[in-house]
N, C-alpha and C. Protein backbone atom coordinates (compact mmCIF):
# COMPACT_ATOMS: atom_id res chain seq x y z
N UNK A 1 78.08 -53.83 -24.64
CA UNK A 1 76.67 -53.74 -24.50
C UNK A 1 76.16 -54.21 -23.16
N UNK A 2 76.57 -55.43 -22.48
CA UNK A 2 76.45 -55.54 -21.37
C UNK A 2 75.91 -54.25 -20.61
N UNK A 3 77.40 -53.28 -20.76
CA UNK A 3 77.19 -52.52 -19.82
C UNK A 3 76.32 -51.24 -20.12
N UNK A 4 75.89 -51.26 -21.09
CA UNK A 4 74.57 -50.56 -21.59
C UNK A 4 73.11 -51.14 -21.16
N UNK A 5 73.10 -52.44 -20.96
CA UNK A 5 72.18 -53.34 -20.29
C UNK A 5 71.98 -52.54 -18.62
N UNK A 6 73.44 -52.98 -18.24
CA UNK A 6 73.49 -52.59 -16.78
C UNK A 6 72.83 -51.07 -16.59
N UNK A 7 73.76 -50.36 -17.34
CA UNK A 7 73.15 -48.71 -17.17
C UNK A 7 71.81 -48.67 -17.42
N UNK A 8 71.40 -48.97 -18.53
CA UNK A 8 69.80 -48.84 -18.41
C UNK A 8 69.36 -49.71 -17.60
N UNK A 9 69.60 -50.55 -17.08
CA UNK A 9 68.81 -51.30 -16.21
C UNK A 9 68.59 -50.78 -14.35
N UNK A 10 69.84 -50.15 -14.68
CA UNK A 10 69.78 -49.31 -13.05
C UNK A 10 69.07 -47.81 -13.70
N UNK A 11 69.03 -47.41 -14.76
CA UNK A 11 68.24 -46.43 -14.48
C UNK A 11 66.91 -46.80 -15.13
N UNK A 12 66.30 -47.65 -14.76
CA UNK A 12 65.13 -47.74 -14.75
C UNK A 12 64.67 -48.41 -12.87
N UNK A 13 65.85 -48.80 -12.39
CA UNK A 13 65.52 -49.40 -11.05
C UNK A 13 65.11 -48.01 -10.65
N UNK A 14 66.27 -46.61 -10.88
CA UNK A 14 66.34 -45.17 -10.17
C UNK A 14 64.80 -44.71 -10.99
N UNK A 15 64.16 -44.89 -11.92
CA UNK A 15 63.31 -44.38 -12.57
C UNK A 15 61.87 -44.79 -11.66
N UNK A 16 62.04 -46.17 -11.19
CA UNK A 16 60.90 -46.86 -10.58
C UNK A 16 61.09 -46.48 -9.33
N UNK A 17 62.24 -46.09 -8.73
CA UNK A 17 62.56 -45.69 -7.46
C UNK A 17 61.96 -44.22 -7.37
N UNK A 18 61.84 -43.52 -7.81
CA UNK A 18 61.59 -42.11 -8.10
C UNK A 18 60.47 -41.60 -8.40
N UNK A 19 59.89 -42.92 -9.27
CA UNK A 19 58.27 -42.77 -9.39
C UNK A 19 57.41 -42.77 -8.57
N UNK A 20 57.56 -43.61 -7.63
CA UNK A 20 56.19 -43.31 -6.71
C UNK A 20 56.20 -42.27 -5.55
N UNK A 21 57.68 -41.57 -5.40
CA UNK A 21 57.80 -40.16 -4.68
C UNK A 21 56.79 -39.37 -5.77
N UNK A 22 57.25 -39.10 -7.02
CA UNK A 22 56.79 -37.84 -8.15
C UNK A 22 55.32 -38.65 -8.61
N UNK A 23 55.19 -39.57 -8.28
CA UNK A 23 53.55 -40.14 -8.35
C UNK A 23 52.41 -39.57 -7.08
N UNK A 24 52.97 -39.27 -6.13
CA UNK A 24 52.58 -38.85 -5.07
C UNK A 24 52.24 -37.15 -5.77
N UNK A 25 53.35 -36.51 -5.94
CA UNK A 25 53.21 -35.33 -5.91
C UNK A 25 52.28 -35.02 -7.07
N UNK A 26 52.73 -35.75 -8.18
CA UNK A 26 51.51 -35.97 -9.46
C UNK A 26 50.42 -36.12 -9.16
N UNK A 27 49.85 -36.98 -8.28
CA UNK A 27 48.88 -37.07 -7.30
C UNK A 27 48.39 -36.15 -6.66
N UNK A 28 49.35 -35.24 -5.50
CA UNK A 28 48.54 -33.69 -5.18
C UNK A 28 48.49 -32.97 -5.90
N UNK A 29 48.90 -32.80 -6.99
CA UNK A 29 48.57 -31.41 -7.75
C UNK A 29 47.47 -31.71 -8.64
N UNK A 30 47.11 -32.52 -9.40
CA UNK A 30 45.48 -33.10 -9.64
C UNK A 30 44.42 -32.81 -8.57
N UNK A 31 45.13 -33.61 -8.02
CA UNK A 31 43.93 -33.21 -6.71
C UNK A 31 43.36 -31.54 -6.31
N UNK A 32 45.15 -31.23 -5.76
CA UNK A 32 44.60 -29.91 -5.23
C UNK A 32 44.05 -29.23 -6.90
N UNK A 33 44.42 -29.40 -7.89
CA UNK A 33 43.99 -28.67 -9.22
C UNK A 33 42.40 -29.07 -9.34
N UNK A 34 42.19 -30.28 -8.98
CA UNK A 34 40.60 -30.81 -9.22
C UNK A 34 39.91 -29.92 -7.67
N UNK A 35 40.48 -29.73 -6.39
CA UNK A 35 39.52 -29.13 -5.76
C UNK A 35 39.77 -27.92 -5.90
N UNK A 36 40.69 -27.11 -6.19
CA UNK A 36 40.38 -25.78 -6.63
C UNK A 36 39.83 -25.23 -7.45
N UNK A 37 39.73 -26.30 -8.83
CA UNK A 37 38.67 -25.95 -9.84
C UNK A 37 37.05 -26.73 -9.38
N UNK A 38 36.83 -27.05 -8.40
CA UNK A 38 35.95 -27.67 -7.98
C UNK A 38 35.28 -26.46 -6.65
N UNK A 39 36.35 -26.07 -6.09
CA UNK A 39 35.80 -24.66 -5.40
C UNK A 39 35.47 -23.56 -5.96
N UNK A 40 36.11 -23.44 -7.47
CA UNK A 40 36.32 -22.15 -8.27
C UNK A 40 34.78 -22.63 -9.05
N UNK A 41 34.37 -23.89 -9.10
CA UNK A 41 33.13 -24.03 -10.19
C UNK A 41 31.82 -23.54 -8.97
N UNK A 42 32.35 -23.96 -7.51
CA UNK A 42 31.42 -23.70 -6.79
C UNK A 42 30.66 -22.35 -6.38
N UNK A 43 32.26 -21.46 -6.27
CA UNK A 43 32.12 -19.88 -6.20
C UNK A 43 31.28 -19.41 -7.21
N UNK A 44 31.85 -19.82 -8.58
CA UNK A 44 30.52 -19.24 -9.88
C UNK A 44 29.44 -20.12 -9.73
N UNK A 45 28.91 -20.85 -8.98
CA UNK A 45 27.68 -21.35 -8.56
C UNK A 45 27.09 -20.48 -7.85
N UNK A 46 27.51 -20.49 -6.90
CA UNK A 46 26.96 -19.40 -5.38
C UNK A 46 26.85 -18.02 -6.11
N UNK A 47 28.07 -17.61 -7.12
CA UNK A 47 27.82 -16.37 -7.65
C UNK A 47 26.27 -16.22 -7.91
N UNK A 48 26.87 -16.73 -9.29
CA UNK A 48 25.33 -16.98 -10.16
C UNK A 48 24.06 -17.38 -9.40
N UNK A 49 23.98 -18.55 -8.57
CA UNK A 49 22.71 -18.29 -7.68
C UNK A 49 22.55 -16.87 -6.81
N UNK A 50 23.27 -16.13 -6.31
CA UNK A 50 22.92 -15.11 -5.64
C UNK A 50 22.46 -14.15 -6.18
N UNK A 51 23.12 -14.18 -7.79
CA UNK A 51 22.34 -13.24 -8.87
C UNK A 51 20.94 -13.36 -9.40
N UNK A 52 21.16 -14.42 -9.02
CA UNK A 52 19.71 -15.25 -9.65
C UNK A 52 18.94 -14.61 -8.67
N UNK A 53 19.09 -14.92 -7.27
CA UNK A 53 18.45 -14.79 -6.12
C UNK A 53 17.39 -13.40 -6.01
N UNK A 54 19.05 -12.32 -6.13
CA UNK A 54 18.78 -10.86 -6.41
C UNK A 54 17.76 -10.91 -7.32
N UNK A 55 17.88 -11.32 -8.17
CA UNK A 55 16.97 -10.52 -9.39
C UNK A 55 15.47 -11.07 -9.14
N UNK A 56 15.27 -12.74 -8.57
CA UNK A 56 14.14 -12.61 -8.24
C UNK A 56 13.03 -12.08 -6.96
N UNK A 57 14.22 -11.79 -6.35
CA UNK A 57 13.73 -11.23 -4.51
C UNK A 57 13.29 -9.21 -5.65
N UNK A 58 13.98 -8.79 -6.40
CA UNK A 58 14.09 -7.46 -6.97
C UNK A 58 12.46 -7.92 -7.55
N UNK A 59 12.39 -8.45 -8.31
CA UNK A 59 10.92 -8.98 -9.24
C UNK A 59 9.82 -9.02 -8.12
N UNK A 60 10.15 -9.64 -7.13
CA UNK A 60 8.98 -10.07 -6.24
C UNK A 60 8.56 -8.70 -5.21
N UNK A 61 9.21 -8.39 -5.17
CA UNK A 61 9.33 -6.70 -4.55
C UNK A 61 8.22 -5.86 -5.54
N UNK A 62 9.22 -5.80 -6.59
CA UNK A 62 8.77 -5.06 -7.94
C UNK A 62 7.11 -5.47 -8.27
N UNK A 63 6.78 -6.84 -8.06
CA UNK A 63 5.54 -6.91 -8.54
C UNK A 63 4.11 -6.62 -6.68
N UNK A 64 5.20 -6.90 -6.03
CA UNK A 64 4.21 -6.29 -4.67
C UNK A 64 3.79 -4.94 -4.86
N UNK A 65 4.54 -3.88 -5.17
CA UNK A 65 4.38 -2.67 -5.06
C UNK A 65 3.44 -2.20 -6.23
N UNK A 66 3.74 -2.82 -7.25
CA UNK A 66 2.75 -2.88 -8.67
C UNK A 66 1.58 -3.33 -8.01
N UNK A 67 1.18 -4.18 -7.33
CA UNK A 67 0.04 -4.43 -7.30
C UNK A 67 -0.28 -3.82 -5.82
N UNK A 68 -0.25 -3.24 -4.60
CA UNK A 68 -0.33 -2.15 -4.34
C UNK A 68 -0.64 -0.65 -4.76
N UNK A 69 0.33 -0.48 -5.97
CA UNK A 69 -0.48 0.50 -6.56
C UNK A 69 -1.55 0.41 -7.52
N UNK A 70 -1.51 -0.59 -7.72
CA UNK A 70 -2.90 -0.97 -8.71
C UNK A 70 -4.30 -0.88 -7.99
N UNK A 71 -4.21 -1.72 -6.53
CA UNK A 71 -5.41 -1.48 -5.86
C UNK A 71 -5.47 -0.19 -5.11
N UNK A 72 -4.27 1.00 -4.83
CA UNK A 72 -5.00 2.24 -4.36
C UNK A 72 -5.24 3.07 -5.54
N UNK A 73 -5.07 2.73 -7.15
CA UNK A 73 -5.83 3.93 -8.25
C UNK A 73 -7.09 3.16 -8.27
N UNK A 74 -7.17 1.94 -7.88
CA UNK A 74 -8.75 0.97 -8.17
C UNK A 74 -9.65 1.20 -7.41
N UNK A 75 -9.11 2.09 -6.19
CA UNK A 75 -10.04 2.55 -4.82
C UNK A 75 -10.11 4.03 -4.89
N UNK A 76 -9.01 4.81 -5.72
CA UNK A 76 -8.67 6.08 -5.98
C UNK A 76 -9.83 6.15 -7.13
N UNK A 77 -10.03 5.54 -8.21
CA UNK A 77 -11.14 5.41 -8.94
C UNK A 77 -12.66 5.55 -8.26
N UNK A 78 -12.64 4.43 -7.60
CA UNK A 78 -13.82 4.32 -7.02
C UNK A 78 -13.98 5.09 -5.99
N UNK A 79 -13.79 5.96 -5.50
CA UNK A 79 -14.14 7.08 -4.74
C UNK A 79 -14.06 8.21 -4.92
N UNK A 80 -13.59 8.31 -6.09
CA UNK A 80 -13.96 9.10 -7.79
C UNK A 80 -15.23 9.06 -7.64
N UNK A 81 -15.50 8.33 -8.56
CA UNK A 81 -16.79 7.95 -8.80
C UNK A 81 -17.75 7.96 -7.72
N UNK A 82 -17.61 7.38 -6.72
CA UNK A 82 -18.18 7.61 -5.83
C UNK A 82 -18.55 8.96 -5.29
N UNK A 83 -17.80 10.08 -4.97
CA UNK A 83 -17.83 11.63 -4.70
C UNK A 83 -18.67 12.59 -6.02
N UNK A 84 -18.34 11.89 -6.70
CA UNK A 84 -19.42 12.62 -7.82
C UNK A 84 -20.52 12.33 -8.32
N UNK A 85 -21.28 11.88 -8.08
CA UNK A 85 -21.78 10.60 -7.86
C UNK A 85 -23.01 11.65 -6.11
N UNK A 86 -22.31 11.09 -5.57
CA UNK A 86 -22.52 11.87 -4.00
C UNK A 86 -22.86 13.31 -4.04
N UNK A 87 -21.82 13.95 -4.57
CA UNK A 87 -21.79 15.54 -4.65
C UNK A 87 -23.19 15.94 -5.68
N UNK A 88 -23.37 15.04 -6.27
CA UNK A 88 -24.64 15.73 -7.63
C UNK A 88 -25.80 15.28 -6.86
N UNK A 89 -25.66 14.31 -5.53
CA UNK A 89 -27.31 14.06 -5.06
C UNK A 89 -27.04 14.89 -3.98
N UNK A 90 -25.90 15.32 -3.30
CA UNK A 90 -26.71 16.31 -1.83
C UNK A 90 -27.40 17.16 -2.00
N UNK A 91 -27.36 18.15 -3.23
CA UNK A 91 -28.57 19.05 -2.90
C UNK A 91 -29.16 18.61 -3.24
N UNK A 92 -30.03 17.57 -3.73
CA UNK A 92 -31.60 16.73 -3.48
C UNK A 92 -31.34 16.24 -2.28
N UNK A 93 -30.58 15.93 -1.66
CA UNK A 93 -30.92 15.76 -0.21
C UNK A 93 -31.10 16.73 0.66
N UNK A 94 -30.30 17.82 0.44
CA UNK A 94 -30.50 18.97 1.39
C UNK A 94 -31.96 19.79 1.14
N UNK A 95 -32.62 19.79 -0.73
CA UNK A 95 -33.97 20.02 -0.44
C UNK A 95 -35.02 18.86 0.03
N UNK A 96 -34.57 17.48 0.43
CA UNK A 96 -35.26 17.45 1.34
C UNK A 96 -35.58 17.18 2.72
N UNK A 97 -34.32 17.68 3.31
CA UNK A 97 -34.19 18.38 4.59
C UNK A 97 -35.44 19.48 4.82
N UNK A 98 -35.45 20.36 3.89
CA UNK A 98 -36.28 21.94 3.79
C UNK A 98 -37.58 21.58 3.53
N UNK A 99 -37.68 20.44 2.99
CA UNK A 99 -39.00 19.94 2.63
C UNK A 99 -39.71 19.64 3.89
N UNK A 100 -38.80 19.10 4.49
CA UNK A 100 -39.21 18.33 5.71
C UNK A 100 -39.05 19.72 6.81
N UNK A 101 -38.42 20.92 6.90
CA UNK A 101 -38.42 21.80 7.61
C UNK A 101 -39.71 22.80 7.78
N UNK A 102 -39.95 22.88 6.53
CA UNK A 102 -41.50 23.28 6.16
C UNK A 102 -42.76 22.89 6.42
N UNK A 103 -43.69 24.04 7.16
CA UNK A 103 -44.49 23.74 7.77
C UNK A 103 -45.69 23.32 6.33
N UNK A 104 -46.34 22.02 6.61
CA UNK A 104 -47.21 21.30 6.01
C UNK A 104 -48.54 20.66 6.29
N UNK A 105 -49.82 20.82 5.98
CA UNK A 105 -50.81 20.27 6.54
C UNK A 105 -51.08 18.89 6.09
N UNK A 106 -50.30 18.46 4.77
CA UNK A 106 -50.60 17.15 4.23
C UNK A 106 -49.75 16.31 5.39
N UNK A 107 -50.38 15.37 6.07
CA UNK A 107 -49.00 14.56 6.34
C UNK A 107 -48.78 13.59 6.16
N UNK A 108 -49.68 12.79 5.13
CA UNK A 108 -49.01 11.35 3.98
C UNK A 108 -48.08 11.76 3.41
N UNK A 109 -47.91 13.51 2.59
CA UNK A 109 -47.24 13.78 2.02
C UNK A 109 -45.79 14.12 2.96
N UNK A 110 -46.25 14.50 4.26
CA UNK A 110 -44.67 14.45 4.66
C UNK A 110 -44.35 13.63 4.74
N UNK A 111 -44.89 12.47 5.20
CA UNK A 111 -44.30 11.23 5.89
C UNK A 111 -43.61 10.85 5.17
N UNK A 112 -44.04 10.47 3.29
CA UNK A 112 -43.57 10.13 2.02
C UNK A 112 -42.05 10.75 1.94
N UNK A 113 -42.03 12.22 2.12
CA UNK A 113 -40.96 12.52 2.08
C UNK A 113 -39.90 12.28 3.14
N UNK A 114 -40.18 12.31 4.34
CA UNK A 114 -39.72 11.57 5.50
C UNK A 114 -39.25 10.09 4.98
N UNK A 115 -39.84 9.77 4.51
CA UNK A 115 -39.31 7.97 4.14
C UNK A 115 -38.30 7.86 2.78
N UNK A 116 -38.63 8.91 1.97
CA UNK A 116 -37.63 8.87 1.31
C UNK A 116 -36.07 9.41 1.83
N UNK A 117 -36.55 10.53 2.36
CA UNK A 117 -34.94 11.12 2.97
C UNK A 117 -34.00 10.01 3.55
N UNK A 118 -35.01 9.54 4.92
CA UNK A 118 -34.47 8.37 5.39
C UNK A 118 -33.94 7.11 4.34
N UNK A 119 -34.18 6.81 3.36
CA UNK A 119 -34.18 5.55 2.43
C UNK A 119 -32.55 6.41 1.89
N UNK A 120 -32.55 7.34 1.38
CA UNK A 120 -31.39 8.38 0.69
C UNK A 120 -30.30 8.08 1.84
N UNK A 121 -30.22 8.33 3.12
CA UNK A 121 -29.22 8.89 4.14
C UNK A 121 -29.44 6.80 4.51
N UNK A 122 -29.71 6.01 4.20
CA UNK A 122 -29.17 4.59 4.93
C UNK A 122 -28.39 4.19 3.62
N UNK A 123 -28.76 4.48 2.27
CA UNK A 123 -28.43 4.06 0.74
C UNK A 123 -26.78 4.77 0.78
N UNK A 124 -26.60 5.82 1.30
CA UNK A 124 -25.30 6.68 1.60
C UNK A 124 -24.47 5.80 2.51
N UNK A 125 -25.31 5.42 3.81
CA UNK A 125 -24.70 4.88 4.61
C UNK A 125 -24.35 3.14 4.01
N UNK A 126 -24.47 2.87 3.55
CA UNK A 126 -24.52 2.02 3.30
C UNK A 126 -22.90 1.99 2.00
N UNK A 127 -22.88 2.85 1.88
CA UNK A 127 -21.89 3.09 1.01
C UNK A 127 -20.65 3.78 1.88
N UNK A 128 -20.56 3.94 2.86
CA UNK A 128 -19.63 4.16 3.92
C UNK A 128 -19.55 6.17 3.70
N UNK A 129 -20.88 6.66 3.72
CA UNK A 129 -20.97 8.04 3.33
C UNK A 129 -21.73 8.48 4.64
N UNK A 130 -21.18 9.39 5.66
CA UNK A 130 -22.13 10.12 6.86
C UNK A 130 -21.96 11.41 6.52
N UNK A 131 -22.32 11.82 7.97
CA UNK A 131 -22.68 13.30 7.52
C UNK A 131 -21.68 13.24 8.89
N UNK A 132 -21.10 14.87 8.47
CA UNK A 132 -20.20 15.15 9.55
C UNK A 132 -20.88 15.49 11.00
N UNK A 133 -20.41 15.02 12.20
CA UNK A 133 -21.28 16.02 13.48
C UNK A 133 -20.97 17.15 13.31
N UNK A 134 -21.45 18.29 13.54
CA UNK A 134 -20.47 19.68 13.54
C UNK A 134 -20.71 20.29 15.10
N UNK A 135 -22.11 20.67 15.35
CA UNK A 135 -23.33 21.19 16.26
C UNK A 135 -22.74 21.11 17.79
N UNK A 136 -21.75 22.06 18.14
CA UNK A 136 -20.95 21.59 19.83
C UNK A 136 -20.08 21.33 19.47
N UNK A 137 -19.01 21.02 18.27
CA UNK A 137 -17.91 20.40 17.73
C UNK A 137 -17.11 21.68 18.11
N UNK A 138 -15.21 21.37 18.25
CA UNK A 138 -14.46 22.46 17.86
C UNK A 138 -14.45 22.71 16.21
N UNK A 139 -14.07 24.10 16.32
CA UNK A 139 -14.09 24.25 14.16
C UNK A 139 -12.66 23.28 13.53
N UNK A 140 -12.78 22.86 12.65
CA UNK A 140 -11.86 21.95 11.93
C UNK A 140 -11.38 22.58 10.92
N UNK A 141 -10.77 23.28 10.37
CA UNK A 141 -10.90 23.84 8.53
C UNK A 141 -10.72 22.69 7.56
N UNK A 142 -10.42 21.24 8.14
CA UNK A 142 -10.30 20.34 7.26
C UNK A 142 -11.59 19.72 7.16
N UNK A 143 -12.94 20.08 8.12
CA UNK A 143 -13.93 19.71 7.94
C UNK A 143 -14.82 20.67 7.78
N UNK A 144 -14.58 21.78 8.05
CA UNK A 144 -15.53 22.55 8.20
C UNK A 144 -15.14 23.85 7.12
N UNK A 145 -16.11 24.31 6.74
CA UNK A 145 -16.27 25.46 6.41
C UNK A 145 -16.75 27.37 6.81
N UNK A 146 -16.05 27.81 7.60
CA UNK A 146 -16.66 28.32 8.28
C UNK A 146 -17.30 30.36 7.82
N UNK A 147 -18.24 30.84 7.71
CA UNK A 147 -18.69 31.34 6.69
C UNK A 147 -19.42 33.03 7.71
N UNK A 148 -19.81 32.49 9.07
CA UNK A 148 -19.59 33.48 9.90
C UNK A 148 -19.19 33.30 11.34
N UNK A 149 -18.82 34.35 11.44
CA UNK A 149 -17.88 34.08 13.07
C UNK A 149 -19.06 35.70 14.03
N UNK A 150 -19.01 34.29 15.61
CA UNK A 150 -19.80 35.75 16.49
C UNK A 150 -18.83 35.65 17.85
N UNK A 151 -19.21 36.50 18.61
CA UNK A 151 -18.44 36.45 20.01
C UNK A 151 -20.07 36.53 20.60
N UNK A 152 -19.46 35.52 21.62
CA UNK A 152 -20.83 35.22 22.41
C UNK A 152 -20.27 34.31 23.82
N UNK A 153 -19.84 34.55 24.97
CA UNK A 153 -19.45 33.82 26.11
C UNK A 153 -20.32 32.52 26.31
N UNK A 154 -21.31 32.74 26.05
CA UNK A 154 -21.78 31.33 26.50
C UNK A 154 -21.21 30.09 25.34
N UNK A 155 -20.48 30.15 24.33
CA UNK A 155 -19.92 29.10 23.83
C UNK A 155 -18.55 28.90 23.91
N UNK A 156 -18.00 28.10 23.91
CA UNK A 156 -16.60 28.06 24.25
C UNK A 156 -15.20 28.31 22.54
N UNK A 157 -14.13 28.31 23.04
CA UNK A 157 -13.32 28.76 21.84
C UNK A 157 -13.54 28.51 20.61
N UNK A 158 -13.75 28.89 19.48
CA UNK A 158 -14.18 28.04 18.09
C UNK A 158 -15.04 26.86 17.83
N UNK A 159 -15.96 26.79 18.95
CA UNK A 159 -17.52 25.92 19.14
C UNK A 159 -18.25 26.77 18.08
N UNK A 160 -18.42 25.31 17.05
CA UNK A 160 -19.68 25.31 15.81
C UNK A 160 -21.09 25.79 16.97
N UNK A 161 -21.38 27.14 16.27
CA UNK A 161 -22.85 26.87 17.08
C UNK A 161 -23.96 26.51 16.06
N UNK A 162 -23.65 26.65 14.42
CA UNK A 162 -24.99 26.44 13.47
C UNK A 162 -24.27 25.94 12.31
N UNK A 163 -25.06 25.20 11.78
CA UNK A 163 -24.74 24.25 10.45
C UNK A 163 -25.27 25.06 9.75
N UNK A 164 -25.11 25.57 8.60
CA UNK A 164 -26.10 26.08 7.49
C UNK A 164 -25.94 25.09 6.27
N UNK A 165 -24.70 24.10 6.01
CA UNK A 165 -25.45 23.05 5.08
C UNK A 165 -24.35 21.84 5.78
N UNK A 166 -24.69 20.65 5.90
CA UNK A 166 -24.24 19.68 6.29
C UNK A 166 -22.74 19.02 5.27
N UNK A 167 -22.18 18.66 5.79
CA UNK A 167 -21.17 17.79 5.29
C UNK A 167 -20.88 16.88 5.56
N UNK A 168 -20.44 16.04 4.41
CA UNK A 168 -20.37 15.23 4.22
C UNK A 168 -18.78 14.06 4.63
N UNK A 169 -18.43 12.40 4.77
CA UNK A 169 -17.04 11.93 5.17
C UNK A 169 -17.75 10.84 4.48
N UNK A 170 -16.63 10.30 3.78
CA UNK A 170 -16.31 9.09 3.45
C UNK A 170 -15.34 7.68 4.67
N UNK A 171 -15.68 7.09 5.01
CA UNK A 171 -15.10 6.21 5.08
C UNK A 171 -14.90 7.05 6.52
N UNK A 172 -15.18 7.88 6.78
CA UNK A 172 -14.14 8.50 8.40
C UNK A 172 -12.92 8.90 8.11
N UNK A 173 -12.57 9.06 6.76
CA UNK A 173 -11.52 9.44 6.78
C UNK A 173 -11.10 10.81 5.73
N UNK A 174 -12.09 10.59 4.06
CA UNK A 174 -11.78 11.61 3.17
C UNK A 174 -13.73 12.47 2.85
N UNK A 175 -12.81 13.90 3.08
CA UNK A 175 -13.90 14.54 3.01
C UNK A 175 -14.98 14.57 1.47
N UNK A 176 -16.12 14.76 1.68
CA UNK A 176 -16.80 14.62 0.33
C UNK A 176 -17.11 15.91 0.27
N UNK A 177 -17.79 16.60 1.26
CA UNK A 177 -18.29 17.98 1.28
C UNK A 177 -17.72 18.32 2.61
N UNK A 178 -17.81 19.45 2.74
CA UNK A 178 -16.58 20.69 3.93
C UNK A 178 -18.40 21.22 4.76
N UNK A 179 -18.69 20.77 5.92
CA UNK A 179 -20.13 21.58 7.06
C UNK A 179 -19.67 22.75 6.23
N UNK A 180 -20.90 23.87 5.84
CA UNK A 180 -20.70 25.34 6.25
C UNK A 180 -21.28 25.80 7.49
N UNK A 181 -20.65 26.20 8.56
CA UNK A 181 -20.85 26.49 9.68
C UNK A 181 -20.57 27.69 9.82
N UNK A 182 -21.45 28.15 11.54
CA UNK A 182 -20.82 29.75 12.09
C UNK A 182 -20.52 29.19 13.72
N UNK A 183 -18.88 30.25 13.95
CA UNK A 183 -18.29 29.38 14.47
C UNK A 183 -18.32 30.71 15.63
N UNK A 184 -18.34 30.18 17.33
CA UNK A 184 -18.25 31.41 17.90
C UNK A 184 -16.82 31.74 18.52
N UNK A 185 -16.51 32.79 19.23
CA UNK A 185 -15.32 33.29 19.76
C UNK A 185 -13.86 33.11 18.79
């Protein structure tokens, strides 16, 4: 037994001898196992935040354009409304243009009508509604309407020479009513 003493006793000297080499290596592979699952938890971090990211940069997009289109049907509405609205009073405005073209001996009574026209055409303006220039203009077909054509040298290429009913612009930019004009050469 002694020498069962001895043997185990040297292999536990070789056991303790051996351990702190394979303690070491026990040591890096924890480690490197703890930072690779520590890089691998990080990657599905960064994943997942970038998804996250996406989907809310996609939302924030998504709700700009929603509300973009919300305010051009809310202006698309209202200039709806507005043009019809417009279109059912020009000919009360255009009779009283004629009113006012017409020769009259009352002239409280023109003036009256004079002050109303004027009160009508600032109430328009005021609503971002003019009247087109036409009168010396080149012809437009996007503004104009044109209803007779003359040859006459003294005006130059497709020069409006007569309005026969006025038209109408919104904003300077969308037509309400099309001039009917006569256009020369």
């Amino acid at each position: 037994m002694p020498e069962n003493k001895q043997t185990s006793t040297e292999t536990n000297q070789q056991e303790v001898a051996q351990t702190p080499a394979e303690n070491e290596e026990e040591q890096k592979q924890p480690k490197e196992k703890k930072a690779a699952a520590k890089k691998k938890k990080e990657n599905e971090f960064e994943t997942k935040f970038n998804q996250l990211n996406d989907t809310y940069l996609r939302m924030l997009a998504e709700y700009d354009n929603y509300r973009k289109r919300t305010q051009k049907e809310k202006d698309g509405m209202f200039f709806d409304g507005i043009s019809k609205v417009v279109l059912a009073i020009l000919p009360v405005l255009d009779n009283f243009e004629r009113a006012l073209m017409s020769p009259s001996n009352d002239e409280e009574f023109r003036n009256g009508i004079d002050m109303i026209y004027k009160q009508m055409l600032t109430s328009l303006d005021s609503l971002g509604i003019k009247e087109l220039e036409c009168k010396g203009q080149k012809f437009d077909p996007k503004k104009h309407n044109a209803i007779m054509h003359i040859e006459d040298e003294q005006y130059g290429e497709d020069e409006i020479v007569e309005v026969f009913q006025k038209g109408y612009i919104y904003k300077d930019e969308t037509i309400i009513r099309h001039a009917v004009v006569k256009v020369a050469n």
